[in-house]
PDB file of N, CA and C in Angstrom:
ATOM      1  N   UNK A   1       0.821  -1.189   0.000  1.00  0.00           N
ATOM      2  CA  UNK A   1       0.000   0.000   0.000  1.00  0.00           C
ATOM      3  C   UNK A   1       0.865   1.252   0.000  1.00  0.00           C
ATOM      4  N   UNK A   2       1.649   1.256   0.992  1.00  0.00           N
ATOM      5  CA  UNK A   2       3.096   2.183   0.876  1.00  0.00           C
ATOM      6  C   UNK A   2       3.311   2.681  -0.324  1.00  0.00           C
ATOM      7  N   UNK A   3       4.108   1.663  -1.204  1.00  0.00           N
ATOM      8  CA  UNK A   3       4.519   1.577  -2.119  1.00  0.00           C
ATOM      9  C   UNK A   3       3.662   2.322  -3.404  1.00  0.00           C
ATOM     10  N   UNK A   4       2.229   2.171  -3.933  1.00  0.00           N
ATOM     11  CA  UNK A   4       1.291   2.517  -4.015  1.00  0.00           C
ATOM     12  C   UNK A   4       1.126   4.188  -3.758  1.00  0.00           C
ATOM     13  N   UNK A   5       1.068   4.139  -2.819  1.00  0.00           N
ATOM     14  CA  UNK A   5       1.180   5.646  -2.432  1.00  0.00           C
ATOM     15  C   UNK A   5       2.456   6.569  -3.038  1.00  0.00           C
ATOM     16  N   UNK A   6       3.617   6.168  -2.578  1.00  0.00           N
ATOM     17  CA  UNK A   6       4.538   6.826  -2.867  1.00  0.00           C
ATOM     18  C   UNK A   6       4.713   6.806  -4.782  1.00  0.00           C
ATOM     19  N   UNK A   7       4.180   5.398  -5.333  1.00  0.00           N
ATOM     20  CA  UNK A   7       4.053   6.524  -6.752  1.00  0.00           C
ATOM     21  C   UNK A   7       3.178   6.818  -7.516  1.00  0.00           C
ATOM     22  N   UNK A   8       2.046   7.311  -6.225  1.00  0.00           N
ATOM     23  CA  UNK A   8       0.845   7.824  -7.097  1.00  0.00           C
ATOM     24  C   UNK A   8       1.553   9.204  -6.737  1.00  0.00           C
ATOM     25  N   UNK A   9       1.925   9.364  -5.577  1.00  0.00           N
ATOM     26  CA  UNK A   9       2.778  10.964  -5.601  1.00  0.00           C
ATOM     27  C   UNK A   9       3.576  11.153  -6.101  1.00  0.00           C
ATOM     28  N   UNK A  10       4.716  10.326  -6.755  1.00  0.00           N
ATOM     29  CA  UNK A  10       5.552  10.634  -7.691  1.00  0.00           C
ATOM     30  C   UNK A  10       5.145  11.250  -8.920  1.00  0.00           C
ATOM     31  N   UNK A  11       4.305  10.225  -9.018  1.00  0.00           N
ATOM     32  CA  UNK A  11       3.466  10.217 -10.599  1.00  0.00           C
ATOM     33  C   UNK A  11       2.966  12.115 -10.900  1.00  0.00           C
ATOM     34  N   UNK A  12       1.974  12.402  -9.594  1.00  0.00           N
ATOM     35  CA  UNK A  12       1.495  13.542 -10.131  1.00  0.00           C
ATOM     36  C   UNK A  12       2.483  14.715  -9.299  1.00  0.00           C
ATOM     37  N   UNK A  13       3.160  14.352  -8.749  1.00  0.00           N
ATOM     38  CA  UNK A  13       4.851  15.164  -8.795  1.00  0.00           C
ATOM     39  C   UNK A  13       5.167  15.870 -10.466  1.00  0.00           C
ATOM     40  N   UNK A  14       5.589  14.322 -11.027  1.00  0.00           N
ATOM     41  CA  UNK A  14       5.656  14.321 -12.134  1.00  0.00           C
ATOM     42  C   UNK A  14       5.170  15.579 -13.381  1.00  0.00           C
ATOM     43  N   UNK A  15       3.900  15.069 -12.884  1.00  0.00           N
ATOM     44  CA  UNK A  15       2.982  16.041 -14.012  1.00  0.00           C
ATOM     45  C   UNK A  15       2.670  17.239 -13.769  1.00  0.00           C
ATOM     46  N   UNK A  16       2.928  17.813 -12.319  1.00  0.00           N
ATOM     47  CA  UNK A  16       3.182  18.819 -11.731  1.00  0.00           C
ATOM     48  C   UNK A  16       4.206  20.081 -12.480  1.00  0.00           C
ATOM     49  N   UNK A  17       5.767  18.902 -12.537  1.00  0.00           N
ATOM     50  CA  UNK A  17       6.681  19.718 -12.770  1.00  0.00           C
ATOM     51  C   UNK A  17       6.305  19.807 -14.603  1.00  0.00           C
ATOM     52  N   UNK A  18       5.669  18.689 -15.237  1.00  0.00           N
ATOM     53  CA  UNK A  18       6.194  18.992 -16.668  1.00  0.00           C
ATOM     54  C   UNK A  18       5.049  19.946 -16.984  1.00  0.00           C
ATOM     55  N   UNK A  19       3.720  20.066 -16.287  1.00  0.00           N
ATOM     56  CA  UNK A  19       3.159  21.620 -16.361  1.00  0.00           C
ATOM     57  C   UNK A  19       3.830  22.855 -16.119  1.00  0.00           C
ATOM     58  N   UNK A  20       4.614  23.018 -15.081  1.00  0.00           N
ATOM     59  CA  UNK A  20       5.317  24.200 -14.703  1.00  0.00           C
ATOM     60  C   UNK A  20       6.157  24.303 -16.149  1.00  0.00           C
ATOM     61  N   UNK A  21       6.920  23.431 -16.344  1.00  0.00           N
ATOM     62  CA  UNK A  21       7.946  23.039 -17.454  1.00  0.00           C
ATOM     63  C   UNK A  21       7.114  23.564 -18.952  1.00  0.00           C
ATOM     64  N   UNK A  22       5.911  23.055 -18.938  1.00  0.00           N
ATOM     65  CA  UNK A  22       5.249  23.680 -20.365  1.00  0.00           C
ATOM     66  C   UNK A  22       4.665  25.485 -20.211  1.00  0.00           C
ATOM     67  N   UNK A  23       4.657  25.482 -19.002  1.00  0.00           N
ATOM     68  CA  UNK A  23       4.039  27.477 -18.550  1.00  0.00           C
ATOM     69  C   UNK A  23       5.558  27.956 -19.136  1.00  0.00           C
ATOM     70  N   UNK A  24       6.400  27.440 -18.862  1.00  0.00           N
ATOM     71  CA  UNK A  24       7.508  28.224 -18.863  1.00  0.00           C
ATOM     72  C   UNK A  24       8.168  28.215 -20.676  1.00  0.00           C
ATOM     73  N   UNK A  25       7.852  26.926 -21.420  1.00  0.00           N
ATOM     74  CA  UNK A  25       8.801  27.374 -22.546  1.00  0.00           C
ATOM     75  C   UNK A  25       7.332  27.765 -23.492  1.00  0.00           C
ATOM     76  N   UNK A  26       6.021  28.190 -22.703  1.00  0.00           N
ATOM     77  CA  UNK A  26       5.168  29.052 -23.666  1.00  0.00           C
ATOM     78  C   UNK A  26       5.372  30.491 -22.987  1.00  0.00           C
ATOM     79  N   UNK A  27       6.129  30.690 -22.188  1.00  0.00           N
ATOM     80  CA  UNK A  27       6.457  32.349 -21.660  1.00  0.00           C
ATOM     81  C   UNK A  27       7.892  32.333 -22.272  1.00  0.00           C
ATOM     82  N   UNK A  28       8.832  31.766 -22.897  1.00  0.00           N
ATOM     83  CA  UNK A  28       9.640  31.899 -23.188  1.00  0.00           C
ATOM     84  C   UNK A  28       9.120  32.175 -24.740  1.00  0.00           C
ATOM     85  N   UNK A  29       8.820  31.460 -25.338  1.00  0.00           N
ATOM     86  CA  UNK A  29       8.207  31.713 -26.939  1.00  0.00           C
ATOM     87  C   UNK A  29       7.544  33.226 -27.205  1.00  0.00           C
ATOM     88  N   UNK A  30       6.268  33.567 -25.879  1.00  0.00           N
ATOM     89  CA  UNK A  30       5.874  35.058 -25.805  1.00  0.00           C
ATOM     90  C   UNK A  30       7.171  35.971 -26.236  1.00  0.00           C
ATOM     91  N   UNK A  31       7.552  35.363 -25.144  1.00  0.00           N
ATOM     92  CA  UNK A  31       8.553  36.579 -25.255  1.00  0.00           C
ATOM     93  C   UNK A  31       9.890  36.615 -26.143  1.00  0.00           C
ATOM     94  N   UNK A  32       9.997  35.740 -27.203  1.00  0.00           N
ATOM     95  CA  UNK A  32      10.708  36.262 -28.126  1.00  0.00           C
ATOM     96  C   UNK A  32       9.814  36.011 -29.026  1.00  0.00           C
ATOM     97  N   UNK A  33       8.704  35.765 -29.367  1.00  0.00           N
ATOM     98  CA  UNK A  33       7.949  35.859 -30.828  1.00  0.00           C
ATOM     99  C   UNK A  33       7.383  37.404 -30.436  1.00  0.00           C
ATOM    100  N   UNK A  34       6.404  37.826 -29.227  1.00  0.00           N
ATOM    101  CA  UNK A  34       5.823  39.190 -29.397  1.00  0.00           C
ATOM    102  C   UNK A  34       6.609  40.644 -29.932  1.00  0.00           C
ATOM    103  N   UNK A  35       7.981  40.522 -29.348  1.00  0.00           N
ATOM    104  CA  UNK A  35       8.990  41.495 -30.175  1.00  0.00           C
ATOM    105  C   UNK A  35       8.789  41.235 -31.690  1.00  0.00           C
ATOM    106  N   UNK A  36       9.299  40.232 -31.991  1.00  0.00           N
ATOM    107  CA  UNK A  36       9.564  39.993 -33.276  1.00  0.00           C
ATOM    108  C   UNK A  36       8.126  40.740 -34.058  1.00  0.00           C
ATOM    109  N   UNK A  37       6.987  39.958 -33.472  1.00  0.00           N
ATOM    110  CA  UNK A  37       5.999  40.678 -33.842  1.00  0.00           C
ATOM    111  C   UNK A  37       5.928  42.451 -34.233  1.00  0.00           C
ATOM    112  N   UNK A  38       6.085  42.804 -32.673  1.00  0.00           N
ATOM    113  CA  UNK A  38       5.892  44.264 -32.916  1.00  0.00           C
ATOM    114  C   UNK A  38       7.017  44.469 -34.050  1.00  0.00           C
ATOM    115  N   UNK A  39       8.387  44.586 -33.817  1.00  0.00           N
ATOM    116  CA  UNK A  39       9.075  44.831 -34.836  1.00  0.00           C
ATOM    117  C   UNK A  39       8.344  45.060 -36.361  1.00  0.00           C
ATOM    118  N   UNK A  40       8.215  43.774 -36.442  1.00  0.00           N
ATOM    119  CA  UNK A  40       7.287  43.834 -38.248  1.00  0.00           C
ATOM    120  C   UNK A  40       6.540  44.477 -38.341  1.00  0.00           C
ATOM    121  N   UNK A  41       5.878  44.459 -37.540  1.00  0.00           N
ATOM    122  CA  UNK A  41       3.773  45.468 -37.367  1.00  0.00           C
ATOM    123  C   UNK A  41       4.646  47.092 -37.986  1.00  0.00           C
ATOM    124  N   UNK A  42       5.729  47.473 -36.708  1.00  0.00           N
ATOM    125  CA  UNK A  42       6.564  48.717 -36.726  1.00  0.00           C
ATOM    126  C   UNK A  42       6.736  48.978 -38.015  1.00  0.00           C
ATOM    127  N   UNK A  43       6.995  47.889 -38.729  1.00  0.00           N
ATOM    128  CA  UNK A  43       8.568  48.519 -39.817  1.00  0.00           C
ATOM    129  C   UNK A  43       7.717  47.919 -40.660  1.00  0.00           C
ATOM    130  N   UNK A  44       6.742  47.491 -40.937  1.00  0.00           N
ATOM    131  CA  UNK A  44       6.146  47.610 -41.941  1.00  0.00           C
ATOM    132  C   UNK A  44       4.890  47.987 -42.848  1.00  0.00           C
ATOM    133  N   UNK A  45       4.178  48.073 -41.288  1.00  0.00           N
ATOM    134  CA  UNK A  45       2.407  48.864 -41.454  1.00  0.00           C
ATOM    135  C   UNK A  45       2.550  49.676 -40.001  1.00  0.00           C
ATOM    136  N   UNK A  46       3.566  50.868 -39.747  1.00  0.00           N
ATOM    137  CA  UNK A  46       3.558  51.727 -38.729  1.00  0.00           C
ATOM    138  C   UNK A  46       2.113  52.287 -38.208  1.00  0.00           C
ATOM    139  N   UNK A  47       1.335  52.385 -39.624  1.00  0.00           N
ATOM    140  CA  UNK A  47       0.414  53.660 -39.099  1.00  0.00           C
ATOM    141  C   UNK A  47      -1.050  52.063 -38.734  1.00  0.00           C
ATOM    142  N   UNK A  48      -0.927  50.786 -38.711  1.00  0.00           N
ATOM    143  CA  UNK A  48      -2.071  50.122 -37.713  1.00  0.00           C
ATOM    144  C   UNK A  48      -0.884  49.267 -36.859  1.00  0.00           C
ATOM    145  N   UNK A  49      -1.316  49.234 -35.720  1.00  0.00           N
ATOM    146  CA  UNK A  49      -0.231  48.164 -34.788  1.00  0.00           C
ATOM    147  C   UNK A  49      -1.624  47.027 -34.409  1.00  0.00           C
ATOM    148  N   UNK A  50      -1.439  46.352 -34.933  1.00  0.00           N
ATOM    149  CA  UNK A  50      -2.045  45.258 -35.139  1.00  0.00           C
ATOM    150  C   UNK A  50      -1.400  44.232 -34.567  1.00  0.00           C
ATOM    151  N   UNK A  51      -0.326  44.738 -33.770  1.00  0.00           N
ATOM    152  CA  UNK A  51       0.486  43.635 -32.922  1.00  0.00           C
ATOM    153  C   UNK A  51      -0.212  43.505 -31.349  1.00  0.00           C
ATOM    154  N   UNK A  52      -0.945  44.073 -30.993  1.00  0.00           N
ATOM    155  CA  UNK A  52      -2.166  44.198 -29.848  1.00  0.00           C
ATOM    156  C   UNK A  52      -3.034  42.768 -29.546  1.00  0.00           C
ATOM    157  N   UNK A  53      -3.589  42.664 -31.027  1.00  0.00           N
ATOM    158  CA  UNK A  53      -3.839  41.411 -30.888  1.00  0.00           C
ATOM    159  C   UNK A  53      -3.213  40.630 -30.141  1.00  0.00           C
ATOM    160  N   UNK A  54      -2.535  39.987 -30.993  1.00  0.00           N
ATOM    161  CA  UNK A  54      -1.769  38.624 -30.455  1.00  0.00           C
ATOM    162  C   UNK A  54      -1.077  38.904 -28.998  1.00  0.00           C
ATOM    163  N   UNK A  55      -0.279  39.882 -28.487  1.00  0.00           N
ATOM    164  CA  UNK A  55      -0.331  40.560 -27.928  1.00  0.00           C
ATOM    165  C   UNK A  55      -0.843  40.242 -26.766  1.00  0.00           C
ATOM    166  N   UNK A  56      -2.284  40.501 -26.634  1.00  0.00           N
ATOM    167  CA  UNK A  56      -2.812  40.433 -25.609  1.00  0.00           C
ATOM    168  C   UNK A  56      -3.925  39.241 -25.565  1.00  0.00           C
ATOM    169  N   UNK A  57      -3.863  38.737 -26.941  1.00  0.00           N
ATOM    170  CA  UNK A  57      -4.753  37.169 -26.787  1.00  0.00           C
ATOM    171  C   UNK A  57      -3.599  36.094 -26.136  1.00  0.00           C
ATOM    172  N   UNK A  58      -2.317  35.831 -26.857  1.00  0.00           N
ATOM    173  CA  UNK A  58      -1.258  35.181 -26.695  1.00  0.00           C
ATOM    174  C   UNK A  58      -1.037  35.674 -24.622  1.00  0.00           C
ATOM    175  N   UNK A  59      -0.720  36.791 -24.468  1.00  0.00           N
ATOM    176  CA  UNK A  59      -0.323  37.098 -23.259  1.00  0.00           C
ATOM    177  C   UNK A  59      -1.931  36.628 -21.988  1.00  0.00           C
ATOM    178  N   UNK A  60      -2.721  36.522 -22.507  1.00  0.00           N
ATOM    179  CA  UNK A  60      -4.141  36.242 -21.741  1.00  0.00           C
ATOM    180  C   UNK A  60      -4.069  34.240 -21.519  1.00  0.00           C
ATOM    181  N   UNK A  61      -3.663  33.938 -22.877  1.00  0.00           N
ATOM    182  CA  UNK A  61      -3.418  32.556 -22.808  1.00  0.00           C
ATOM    183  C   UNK A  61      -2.262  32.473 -21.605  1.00  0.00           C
ATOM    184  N   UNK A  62      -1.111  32.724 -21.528  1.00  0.00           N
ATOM    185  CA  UNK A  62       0.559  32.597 -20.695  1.00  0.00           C
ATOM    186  C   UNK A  62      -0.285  32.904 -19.587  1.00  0.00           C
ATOM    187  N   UNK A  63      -1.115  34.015 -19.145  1.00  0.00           N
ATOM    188  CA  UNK A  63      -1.636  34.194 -18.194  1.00  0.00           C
ATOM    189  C   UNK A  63      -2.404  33.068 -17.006  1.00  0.00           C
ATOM    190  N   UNK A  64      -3.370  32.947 -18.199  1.00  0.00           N
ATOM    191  CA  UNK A  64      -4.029  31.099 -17.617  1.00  0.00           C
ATOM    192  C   UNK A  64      -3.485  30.332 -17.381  1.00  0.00           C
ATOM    193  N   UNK A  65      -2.343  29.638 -18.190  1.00  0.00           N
ATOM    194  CA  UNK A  65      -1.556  28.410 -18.610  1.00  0.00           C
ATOM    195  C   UNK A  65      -0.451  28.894 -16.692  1.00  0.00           C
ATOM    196  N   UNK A  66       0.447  29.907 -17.140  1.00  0.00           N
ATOM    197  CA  UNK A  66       0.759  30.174 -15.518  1.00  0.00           C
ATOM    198  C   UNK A  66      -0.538  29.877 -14.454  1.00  0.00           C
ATOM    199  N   UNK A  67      -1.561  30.526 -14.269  1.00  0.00           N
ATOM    200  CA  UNK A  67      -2.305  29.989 -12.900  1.00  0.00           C
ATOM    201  C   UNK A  67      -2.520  29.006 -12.888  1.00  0.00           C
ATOM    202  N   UNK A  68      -2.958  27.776 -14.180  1.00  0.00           N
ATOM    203  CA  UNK A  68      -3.516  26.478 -13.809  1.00  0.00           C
ATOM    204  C   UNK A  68      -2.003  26.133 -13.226  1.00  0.00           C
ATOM    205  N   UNK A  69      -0.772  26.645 -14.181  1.00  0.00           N
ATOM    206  CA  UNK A  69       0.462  25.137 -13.737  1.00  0.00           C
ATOM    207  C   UNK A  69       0.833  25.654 -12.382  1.00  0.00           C
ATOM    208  N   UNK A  70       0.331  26.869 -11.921  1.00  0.00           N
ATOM    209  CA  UNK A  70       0.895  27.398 -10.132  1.00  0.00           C
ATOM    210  C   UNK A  70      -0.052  26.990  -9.371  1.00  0.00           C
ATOM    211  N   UNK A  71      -1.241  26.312  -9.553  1.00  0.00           N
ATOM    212  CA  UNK A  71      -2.337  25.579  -8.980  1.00  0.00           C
ATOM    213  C   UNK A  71      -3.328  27.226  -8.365  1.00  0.00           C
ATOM    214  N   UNK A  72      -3.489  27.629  -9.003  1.00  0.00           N
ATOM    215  CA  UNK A  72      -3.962  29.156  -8.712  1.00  0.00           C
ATOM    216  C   UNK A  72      -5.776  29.476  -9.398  1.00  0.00           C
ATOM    217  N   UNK A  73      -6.038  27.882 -10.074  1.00  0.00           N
ATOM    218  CA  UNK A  73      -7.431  27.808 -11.038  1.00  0.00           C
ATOM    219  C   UNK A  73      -7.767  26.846 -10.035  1.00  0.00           C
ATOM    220  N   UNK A  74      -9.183  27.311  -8.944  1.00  0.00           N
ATOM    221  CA  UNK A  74      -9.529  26.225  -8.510  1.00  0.00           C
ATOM    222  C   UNK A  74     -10.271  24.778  -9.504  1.00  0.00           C
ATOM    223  N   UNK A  75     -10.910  25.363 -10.608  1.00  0.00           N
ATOM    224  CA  UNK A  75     -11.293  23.942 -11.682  1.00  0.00           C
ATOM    225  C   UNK A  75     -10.029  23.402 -12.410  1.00  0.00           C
ATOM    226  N   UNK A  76      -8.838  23.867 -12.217  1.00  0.00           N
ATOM    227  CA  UNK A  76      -8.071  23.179 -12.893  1.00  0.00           C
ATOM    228  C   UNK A  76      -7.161  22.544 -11.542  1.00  0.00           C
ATOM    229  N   UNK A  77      -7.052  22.287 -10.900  1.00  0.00           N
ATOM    230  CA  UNK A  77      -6.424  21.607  -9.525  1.00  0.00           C
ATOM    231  C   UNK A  77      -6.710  20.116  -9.331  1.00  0.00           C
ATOM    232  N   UNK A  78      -5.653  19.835  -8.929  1.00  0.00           N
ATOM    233  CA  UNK A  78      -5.444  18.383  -8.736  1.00  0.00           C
ATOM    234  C   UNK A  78      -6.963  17.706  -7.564  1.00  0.00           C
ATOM    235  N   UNK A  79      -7.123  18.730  -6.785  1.00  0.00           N
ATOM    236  CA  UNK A  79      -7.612  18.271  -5.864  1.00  0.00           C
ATOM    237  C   UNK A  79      -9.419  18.309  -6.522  1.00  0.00           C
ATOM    238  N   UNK A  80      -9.521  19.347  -7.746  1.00  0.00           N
ATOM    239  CA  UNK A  80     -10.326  19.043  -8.182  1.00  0.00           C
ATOM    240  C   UNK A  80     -10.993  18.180  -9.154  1.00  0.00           C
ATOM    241  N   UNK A  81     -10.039  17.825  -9.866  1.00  0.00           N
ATOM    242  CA  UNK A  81      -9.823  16.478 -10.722  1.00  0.00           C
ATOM    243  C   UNK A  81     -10.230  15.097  -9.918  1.00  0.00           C
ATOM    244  N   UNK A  82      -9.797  15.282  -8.549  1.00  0.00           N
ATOM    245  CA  UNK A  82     -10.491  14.110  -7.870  1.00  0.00           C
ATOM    246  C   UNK A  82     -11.552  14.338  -7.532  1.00  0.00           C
ATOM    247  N   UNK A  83     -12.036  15.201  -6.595  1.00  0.00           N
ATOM    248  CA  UNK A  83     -13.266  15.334  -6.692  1.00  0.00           C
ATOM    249  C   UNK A  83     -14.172  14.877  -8.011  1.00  0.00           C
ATOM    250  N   UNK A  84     -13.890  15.202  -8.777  1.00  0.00           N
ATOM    251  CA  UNK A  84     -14.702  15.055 -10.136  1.00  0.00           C
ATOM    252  C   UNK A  84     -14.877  13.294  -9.993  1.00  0.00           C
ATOM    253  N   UNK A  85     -13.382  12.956 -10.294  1.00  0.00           N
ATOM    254  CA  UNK A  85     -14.010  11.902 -10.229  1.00  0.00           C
ATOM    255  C   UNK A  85     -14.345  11.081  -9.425  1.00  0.00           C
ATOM    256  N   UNK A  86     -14.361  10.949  -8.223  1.00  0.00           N
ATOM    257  CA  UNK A  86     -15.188  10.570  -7.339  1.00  0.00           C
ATOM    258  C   UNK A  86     -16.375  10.560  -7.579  1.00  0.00           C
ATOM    259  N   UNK A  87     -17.060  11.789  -8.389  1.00  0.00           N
ATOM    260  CA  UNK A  87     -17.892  12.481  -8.076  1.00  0.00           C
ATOM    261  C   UNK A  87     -18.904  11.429  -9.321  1.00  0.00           C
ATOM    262  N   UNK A  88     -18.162  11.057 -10.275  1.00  0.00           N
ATOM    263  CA  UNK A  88     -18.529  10.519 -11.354  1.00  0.00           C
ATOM    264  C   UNK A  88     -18.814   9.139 -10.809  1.00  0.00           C
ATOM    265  N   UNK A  89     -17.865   8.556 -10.529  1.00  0.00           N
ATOM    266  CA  UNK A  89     -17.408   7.132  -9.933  1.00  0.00           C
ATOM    267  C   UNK A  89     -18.978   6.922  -8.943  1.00  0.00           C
ATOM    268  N   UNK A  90     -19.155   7.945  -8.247  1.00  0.00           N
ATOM    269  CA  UNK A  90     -20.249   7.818  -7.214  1.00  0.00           C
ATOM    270  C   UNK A  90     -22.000   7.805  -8.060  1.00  0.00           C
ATOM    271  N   UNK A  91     -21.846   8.770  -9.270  1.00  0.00           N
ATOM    272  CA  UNK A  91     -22.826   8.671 -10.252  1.00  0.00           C
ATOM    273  C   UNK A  91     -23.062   6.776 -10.904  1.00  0.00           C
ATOM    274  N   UNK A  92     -22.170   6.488 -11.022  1.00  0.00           N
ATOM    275  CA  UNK A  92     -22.337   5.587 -12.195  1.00  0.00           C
ATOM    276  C   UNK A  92     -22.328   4.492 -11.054  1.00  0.00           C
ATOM    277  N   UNK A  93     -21.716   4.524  -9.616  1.00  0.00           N
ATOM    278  CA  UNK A  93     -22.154   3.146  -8.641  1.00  0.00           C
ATOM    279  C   UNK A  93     -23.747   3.247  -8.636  1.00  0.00           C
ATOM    280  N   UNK A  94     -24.189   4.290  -8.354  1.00  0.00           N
ATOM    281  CA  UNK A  94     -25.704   4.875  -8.041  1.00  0.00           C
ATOM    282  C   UNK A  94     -26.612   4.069  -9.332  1.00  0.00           C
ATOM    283  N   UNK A  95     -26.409   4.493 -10.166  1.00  0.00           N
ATOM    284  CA  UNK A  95     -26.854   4.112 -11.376  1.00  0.00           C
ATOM    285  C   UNK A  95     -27.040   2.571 -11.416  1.00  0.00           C
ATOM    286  N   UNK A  96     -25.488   1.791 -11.294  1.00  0.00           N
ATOM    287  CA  UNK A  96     -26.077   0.244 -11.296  1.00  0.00           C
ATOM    288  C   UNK A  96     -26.716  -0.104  -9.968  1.00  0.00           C
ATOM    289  N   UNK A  97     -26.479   0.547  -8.641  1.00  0.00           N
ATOM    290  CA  UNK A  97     -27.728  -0.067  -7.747  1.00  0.00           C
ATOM    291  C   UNK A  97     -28.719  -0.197  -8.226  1.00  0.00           C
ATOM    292  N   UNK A  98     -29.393   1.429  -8.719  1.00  0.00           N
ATOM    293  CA  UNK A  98     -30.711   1.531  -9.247  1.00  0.00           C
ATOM    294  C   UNK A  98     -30.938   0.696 -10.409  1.00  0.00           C
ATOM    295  N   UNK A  99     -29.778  -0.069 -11.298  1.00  0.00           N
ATOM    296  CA  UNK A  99     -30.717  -1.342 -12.300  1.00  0.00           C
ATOM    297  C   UNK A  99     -30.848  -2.322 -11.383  1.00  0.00           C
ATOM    298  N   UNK A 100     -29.759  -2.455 -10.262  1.00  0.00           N
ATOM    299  CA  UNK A 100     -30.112  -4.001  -9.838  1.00  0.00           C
ATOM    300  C   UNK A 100     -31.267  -3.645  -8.644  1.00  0.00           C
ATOM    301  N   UNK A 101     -31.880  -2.856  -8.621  1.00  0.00           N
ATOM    302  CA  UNK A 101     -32.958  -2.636  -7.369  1.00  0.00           C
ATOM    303  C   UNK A 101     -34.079  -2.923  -8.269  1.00  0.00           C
ATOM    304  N   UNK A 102     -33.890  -2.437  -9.384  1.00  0.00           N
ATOM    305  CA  UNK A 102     -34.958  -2.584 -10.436  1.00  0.00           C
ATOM    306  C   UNK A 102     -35.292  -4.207 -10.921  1.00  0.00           C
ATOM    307  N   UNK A 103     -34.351  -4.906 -10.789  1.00  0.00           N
ATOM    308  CA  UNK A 103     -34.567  -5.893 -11.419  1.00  0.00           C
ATOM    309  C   UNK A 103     -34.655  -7.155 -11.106  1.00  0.00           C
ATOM    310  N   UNK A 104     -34.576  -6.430  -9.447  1.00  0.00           N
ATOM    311  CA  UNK A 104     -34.697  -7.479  -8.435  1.00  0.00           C
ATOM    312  C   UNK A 104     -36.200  -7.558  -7.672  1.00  0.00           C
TER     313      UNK A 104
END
């Protein structure tokens, strides 16, 4: 049971860090693609900056993607993922009582 335990916590250890690990090389990409961006928008259609967009859709995404992987989204949390399924698990026991109550 020990044993068990220690790598179901490894496990979502695991997936812990390679979330942090994916927040980080999509804040690394922001931030050398959005320059690049503005640059072009600059130097080549000065008078619309149309670099806003992405900008601030791209930076709204890094935004999210950081709170879920800092555990900062209560629907995106580990602790809510179980719940859920518990929550499911407890639906669908319910369900076959109620055929075998039925059919008994």
């Amino acid at each position: 049971m020990e044993k068990k335990h220690n790598e179901g916590a490894y496990q979502r250890a695991q997936k812990k860090v390679k979330e942090i690990k994916g927040f980080y090389i999509n804040l690394a990409c922001y931030c050398i693609v959005i320059p690049v961006l503005i640059y072009i928008n600059l130097r080549f259609t000065p008078e619309y900056h149309w670099f806003w967009y992405s900008t601030i859709a791209w930076g709204s995404g890094v935004l999210i993607h950081g709170l879920a992987a800092f555990g900062h989204l209560p629907y995106m949390s580990q602790n809510w993922e179980e719940r859920k399924i518990r929550e499911f698990m407890e639906e669908e026991r319910n369900k076959k009582q109620g055929r075998n109550e039925k059919e008994s």
